[in-house]
PDB file of N, CA and C in Angstrom:
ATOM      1  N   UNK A   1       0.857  -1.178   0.000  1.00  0.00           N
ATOM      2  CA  UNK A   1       0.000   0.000   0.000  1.00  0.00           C
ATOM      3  C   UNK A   1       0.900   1.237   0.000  1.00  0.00           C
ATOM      4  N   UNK A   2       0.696   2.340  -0.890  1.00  0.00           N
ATOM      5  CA  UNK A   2       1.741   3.510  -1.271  1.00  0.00           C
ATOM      6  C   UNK A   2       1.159   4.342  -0.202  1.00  0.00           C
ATOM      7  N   UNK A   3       1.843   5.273   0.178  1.00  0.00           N
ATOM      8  CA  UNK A   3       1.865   6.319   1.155  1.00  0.00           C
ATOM      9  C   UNK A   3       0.646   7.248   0.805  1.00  0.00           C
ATOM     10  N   UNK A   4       0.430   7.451   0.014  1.00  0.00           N
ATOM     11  CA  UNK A   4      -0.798   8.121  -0.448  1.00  0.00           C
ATOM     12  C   UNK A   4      -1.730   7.627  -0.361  1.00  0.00           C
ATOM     13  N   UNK A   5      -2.528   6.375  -0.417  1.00  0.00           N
ATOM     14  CA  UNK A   5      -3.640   5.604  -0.112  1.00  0.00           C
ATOM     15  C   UNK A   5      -3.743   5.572   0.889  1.00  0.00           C
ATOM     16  N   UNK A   6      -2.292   5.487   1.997  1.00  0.00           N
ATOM     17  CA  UNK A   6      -2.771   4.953   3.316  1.00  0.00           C
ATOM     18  C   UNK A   6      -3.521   6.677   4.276  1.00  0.00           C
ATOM     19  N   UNK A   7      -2.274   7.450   3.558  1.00  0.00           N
ATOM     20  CA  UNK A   7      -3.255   8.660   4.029  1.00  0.00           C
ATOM     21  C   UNK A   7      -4.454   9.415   3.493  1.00  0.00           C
ATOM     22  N   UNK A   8      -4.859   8.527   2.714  1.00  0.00           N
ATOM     23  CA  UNK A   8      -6.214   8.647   1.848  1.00  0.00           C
ATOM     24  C   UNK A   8      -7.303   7.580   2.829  1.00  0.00           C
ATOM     25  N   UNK A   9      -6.867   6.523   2.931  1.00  0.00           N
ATOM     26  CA  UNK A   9      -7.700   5.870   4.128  1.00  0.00           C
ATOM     27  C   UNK A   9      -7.647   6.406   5.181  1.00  0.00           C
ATOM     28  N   UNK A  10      -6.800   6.814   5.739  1.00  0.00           N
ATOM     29  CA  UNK A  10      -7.077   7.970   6.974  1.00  0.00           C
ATOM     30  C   UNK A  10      -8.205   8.817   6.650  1.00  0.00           C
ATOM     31  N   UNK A  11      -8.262   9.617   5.810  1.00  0.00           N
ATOM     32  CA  UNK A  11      -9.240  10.662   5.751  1.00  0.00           C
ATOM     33  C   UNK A  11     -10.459  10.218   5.778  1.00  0.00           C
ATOM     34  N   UNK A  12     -10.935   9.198   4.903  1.00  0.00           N
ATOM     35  CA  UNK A  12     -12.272   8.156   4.902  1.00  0.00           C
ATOM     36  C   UNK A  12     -12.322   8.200   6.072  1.00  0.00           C
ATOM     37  N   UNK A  13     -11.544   7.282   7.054  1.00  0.00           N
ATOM     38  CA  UNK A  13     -12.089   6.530   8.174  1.00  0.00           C
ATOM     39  C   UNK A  13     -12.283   7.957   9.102  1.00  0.00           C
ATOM     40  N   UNK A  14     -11.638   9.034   9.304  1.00  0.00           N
ATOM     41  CA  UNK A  14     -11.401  10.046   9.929  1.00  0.00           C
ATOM     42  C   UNK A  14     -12.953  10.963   9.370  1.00  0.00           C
ATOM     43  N   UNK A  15     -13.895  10.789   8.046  1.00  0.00           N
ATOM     44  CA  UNK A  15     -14.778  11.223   7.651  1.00  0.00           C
ATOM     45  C   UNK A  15     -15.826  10.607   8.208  1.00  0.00           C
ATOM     46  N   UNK A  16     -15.999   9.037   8.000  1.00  0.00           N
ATOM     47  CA  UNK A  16     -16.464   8.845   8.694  1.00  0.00           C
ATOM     48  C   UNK A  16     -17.111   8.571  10.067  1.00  0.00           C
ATOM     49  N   UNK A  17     -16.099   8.891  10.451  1.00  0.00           N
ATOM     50  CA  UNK A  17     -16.666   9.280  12.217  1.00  0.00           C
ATOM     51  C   UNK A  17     -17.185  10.666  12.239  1.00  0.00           C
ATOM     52  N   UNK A  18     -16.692  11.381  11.698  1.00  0.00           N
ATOM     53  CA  UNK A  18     -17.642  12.922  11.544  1.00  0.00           C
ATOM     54  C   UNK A  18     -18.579  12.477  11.117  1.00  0.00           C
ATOM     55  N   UNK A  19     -19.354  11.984   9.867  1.00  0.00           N
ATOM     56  CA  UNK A  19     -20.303  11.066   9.542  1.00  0.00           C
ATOM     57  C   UNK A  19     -21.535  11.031  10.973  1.00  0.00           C
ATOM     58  N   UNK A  20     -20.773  10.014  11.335  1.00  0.00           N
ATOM     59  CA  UNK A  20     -21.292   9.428  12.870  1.00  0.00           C
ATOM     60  C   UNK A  20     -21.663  10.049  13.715  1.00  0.00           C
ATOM     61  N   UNK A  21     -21.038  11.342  14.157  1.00  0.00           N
ATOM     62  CA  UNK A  21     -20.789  12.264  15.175  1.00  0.00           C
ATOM     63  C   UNK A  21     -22.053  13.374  14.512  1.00  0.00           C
ATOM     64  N   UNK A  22     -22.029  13.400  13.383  1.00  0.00           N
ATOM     65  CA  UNK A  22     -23.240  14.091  12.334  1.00  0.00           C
ATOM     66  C   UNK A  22     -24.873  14.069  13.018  1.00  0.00           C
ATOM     67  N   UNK A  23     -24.601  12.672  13.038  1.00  0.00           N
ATOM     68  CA  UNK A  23     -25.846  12.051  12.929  1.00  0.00           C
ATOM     69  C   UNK A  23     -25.962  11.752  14.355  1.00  0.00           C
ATOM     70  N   UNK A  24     -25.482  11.883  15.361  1.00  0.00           N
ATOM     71  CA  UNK A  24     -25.848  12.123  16.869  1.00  0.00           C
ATOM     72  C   UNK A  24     -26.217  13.368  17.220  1.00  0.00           C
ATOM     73  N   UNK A  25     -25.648  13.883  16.549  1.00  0.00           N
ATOM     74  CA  UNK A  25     -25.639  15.595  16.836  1.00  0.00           C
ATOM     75  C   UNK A  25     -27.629  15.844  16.053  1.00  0.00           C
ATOM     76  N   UNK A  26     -27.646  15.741  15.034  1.00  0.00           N
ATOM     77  CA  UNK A  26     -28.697  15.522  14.473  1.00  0.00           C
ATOM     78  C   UNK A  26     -30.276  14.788  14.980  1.00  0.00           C
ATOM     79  N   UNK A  27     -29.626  13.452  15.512  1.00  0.00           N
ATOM     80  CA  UNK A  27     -30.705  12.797  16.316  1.00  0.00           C
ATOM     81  C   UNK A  27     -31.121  13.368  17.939  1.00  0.00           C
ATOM     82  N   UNK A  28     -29.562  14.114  18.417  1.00  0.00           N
ATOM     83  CA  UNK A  28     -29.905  14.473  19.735  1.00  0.00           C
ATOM     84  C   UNK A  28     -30.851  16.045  19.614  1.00  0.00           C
ATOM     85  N   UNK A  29     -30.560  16.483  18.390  1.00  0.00           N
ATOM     86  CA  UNK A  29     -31.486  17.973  18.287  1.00  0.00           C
ATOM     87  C   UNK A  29     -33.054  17.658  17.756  1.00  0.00           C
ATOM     88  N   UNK A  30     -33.112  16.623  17.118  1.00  0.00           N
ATOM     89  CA  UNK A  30     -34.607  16.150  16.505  1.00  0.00           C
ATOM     90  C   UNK A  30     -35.305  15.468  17.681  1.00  0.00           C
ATOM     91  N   UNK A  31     -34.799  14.631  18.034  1.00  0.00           N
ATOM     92  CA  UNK A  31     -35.210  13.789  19.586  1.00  0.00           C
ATOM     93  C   UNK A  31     -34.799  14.647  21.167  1.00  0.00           C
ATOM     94  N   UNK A  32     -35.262  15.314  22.006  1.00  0.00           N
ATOM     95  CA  UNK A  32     -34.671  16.135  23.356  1.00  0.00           C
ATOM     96  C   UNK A  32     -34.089  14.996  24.196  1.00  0.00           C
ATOM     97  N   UNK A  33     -33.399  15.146  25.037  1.00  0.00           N
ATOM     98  CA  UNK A  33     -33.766  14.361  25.983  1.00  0.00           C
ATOM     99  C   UNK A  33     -34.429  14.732  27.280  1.00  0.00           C
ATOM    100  N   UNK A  34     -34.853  13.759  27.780  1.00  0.00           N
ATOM    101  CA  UNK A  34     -36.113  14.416  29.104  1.00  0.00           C
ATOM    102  C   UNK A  34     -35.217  13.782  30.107  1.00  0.00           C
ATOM    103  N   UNK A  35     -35.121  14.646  31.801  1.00  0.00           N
ATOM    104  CA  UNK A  35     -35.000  14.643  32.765  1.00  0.00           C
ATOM    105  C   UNK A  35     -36.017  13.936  33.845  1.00  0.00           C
ATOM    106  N   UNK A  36     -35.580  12.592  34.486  1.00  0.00           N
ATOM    107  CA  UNK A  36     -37.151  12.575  34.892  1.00  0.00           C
ATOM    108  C   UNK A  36     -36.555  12.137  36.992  1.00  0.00           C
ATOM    109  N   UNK A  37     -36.983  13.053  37.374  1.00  0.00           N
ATOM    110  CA  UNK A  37     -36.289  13.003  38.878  1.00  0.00           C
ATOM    111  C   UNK A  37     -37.458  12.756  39.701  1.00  0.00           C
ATOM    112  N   UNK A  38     -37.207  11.340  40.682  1.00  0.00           N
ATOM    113  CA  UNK A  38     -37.861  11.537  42.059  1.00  0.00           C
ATOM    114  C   UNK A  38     -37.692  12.242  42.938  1.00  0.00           C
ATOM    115  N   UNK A  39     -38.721  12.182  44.038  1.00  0.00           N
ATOM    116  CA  UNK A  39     -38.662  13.778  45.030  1.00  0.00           C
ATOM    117  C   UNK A  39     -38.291  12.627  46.010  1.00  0.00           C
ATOM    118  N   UNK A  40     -38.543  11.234  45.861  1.00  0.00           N
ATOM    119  CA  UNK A  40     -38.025  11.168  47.360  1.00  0.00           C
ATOM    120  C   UNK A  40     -37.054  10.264  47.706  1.00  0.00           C
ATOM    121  N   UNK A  41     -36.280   9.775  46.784  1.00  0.00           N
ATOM    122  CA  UNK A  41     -34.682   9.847  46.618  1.00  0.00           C
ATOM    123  C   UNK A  41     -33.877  10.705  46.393  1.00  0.00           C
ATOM    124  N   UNK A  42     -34.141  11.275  45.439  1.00  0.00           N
ATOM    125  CA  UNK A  42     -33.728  12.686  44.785  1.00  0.00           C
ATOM    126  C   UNK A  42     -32.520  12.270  43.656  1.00  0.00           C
ATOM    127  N   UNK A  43     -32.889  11.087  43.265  1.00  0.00           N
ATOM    128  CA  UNK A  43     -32.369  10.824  42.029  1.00  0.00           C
ATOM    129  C   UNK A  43     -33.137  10.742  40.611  1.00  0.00           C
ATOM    130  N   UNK A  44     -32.351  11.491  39.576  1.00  0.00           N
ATOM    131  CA  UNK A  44     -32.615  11.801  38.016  1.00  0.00           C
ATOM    132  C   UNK A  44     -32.149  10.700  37.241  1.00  0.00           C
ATOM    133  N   UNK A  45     -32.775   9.765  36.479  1.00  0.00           N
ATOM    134  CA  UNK A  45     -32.836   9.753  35.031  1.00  0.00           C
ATOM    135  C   UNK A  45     -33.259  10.416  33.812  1.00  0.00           C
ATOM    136  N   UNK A  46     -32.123  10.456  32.871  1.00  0.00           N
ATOM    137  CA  UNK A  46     -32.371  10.571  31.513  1.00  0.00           C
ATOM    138  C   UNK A  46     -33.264   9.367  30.119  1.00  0.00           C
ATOM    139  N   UNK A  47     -33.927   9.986  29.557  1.00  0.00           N
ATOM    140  CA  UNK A  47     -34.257   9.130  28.840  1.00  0.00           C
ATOM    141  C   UNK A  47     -34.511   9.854  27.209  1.00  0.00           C
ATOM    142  N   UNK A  48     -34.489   9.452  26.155  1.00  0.00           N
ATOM    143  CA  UNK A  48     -34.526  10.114  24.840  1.00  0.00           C
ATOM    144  C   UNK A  48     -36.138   9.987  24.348  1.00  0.00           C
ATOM    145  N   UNK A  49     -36.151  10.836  23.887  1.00  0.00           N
ATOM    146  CA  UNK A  49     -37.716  10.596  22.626  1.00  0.00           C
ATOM    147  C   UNK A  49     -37.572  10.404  21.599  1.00  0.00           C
ATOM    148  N   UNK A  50     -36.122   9.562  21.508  1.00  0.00           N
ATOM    149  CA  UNK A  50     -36.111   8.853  20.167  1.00  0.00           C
ATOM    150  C   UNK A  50     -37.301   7.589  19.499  1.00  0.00           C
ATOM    151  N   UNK A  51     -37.509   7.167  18.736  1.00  0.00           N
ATOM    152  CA  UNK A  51     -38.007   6.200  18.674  1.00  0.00           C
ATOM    153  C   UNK A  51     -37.261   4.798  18.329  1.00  0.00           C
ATOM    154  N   UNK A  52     -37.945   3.915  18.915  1.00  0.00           N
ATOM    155  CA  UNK A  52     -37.209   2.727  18.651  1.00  0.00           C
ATOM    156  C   UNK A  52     -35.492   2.591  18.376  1.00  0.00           C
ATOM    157  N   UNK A  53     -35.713   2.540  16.889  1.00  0.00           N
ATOM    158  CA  UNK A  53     -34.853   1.943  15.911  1.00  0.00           C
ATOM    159  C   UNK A  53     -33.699   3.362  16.319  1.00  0.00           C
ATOM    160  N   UNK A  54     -33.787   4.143  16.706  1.00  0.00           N
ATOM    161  CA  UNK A  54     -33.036   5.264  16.702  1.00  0.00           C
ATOM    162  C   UNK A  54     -32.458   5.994  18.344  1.00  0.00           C
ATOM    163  N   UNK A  55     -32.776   4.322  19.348  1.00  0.00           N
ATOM    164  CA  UNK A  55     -32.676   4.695  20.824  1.00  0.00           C
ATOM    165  C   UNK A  55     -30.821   4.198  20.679  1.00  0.00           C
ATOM    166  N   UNK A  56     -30.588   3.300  19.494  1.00  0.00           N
ATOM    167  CA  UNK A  56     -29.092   2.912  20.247  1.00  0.00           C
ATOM    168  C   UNK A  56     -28.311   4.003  19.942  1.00  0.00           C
ATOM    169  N   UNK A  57     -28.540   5.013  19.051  1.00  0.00           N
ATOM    170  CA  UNK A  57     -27.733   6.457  18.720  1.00  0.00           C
ATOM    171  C   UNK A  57     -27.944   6.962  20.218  1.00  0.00           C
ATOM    172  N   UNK A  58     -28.612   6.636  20.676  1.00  0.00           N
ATOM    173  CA  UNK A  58     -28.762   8.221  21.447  1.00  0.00           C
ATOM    174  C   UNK A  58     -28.132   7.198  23.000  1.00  0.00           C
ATOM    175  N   UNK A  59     -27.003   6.728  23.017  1.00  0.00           N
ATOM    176  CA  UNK A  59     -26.294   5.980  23.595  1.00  0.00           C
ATOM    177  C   UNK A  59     -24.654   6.787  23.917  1.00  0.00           C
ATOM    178  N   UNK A  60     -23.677   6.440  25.077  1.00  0.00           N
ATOM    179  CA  UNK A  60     -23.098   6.771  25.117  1.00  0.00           C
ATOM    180  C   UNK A  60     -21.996   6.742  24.529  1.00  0.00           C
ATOM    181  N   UNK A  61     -22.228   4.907  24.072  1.00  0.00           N
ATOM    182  CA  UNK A  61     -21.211   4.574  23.753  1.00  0.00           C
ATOM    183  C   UNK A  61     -21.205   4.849  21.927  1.00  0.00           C
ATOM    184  N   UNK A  62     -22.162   5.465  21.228  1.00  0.00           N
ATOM    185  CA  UNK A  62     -22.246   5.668  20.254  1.00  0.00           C
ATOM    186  C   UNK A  62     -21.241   6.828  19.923  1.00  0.00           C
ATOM    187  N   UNK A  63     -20.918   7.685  20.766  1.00  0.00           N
ATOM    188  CA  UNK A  63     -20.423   8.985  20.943  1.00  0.00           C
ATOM    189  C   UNK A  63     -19.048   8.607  20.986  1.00  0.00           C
ATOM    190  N   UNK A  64     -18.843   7.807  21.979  1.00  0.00           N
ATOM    191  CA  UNK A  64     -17.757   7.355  22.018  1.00  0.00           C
ATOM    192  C   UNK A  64     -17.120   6.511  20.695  1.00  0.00           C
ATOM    193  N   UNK A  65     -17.931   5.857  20.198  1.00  0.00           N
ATOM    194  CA  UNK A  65     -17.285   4.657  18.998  1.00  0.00           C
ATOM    195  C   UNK A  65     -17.191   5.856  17.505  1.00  0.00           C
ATOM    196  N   UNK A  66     -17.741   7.243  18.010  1.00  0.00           N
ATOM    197  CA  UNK A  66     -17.351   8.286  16.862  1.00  0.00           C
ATOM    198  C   UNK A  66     -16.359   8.367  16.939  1.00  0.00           C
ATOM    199  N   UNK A  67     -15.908   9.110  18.649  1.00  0.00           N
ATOM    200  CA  UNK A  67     -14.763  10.024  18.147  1.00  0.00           C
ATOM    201  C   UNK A  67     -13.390   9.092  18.124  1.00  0.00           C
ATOM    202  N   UNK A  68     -13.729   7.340  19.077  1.00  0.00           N
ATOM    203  CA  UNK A  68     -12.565   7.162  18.454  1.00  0.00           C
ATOM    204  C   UNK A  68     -12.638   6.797  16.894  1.00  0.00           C
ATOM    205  N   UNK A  69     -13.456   6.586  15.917  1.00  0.00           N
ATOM    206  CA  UNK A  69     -13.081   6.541  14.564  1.00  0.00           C
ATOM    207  C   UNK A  69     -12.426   7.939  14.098  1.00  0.00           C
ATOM    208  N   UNK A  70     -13.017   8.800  14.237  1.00  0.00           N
ATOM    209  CA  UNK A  70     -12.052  10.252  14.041  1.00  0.00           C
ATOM    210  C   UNK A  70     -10.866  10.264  14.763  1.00  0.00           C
ATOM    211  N   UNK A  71     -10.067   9.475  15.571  1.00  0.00           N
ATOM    212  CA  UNK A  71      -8.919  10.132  16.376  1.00  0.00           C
ATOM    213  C   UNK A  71      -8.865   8.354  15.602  1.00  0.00           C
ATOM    214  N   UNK A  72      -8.868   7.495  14.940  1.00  0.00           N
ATOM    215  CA  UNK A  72      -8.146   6.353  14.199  1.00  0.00           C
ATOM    216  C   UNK A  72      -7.383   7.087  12.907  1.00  0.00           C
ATOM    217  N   UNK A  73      -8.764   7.794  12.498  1.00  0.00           N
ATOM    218  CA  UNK A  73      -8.677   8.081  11.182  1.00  0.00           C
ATOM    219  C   UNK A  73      -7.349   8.999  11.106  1.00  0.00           C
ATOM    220  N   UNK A  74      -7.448  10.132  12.047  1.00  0.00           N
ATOM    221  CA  UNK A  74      -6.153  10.998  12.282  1.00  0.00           C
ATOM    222  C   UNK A  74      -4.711  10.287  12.195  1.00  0.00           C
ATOM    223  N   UNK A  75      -4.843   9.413  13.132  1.00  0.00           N
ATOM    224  CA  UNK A  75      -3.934   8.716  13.569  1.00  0.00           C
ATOM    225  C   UNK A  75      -3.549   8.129  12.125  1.00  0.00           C
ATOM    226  N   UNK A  76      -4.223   7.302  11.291  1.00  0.00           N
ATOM    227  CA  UNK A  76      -3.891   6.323  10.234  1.00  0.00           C
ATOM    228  C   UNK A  76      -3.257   7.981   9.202  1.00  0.00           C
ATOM    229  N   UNK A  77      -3.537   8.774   8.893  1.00  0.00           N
ATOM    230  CA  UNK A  77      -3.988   9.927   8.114  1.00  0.00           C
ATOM    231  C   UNK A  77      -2.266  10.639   8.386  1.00  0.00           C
ATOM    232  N   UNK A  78      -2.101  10.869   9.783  1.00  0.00           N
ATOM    233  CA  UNK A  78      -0.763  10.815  10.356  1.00  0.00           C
ATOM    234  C   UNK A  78       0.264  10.004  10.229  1.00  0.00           C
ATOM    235  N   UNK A  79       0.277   8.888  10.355  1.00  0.00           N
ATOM    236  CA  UNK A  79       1.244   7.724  10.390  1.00  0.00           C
ATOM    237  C   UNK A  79       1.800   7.620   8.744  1.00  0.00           C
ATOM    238  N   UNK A  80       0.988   7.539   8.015  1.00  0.00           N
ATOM    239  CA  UNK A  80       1.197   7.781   6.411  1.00  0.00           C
ATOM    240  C   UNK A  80       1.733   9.045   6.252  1.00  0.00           C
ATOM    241  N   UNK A  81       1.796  10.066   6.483  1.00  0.00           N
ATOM    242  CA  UNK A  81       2.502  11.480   6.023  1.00  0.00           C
ATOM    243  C   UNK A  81       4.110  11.613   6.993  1.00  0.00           C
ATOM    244  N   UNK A  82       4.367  10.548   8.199  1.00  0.00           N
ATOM    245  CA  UNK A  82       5.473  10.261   8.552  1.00  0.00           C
ATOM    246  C   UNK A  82       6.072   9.542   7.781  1.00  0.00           C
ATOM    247  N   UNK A  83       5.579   8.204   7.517  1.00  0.00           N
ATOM    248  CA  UNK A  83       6.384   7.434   6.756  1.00  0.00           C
ATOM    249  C   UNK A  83       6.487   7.676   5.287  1.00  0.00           C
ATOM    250  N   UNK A  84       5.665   8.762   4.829  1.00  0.00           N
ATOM    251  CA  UNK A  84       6.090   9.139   3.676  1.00  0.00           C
ATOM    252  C   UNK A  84       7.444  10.150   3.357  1.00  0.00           C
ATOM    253  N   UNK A  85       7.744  11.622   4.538  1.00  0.00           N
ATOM    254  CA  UNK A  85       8.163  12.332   4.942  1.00  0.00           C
ATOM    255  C   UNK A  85       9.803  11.141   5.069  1.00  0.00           C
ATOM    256  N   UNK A  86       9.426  10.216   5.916  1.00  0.00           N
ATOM    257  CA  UNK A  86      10.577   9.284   6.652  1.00  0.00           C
ATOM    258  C   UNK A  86      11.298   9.037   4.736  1.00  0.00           C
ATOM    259  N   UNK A  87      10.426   8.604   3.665  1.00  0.00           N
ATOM    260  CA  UNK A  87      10.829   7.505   2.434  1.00  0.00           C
ATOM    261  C   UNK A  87      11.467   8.822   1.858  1.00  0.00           C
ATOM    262  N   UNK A  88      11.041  10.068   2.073  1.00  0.00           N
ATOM    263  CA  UNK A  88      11.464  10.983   1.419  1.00  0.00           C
ATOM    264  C   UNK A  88      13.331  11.093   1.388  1.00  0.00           C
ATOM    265  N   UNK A  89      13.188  11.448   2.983  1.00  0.00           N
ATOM    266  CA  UNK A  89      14.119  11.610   4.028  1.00  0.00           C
ATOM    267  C   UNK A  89      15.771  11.008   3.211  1.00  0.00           C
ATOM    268  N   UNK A  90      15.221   9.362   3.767  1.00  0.00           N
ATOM    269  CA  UNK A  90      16.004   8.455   2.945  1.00  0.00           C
ATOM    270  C   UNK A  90      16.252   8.418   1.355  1.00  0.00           C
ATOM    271  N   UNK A  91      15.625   8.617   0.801  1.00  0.00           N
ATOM    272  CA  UNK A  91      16.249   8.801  -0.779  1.00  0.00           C
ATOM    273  C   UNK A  91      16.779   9.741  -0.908  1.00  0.00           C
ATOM    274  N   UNK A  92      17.248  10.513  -0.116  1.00  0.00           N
ATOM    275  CA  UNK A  92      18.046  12.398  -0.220  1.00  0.00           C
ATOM    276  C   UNK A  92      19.901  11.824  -0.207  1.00  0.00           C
TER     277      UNK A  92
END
């Protein structure tokens, strides 16, 4: 794989988590979430008005499985512009 593809797959994978992160951002402004607190514990749950098919977005770990695809994608996106920089280096 040439140095240019691999930091071309970086950007994909690094897009697609923005992608991802899109579409939470999106579902959390279309869907609120509601606060719902007892008085005589005095503990709050959250819950979404998502529907169904659209409750596992509104998850934590959805948020989470974004940004690490954006901080992969960086990373892969990075690692290719070293070792390209590095191939340069060496043929001088």
């Amino acid at each position: 794989m040439s140095f240019v593809a691999l930091a071309r797959s970086g950007a994909i994978v690094s897009s697609a988590g923005v992608g991802l992160m899109v579409v939470f951002v999106i579902t959390l402004l279309a869907f609120p979430v509601i606060k719902d607190c007892s008085e005589e514990d005095m503990k709050c749950s959250y819950r979404s008005t998502a529907p169904g098919g659209l409750q596992s977005i509104m998850q934590p770990a959805f948020l989470a499985i974004s940004l690490l695809t954006i901080s992969a994608g960086i990373l892969i996106l990075r690692f290719g512009r070293w070792l390209e920089s590095r191939a340069c280096e060496k043929g001088r």
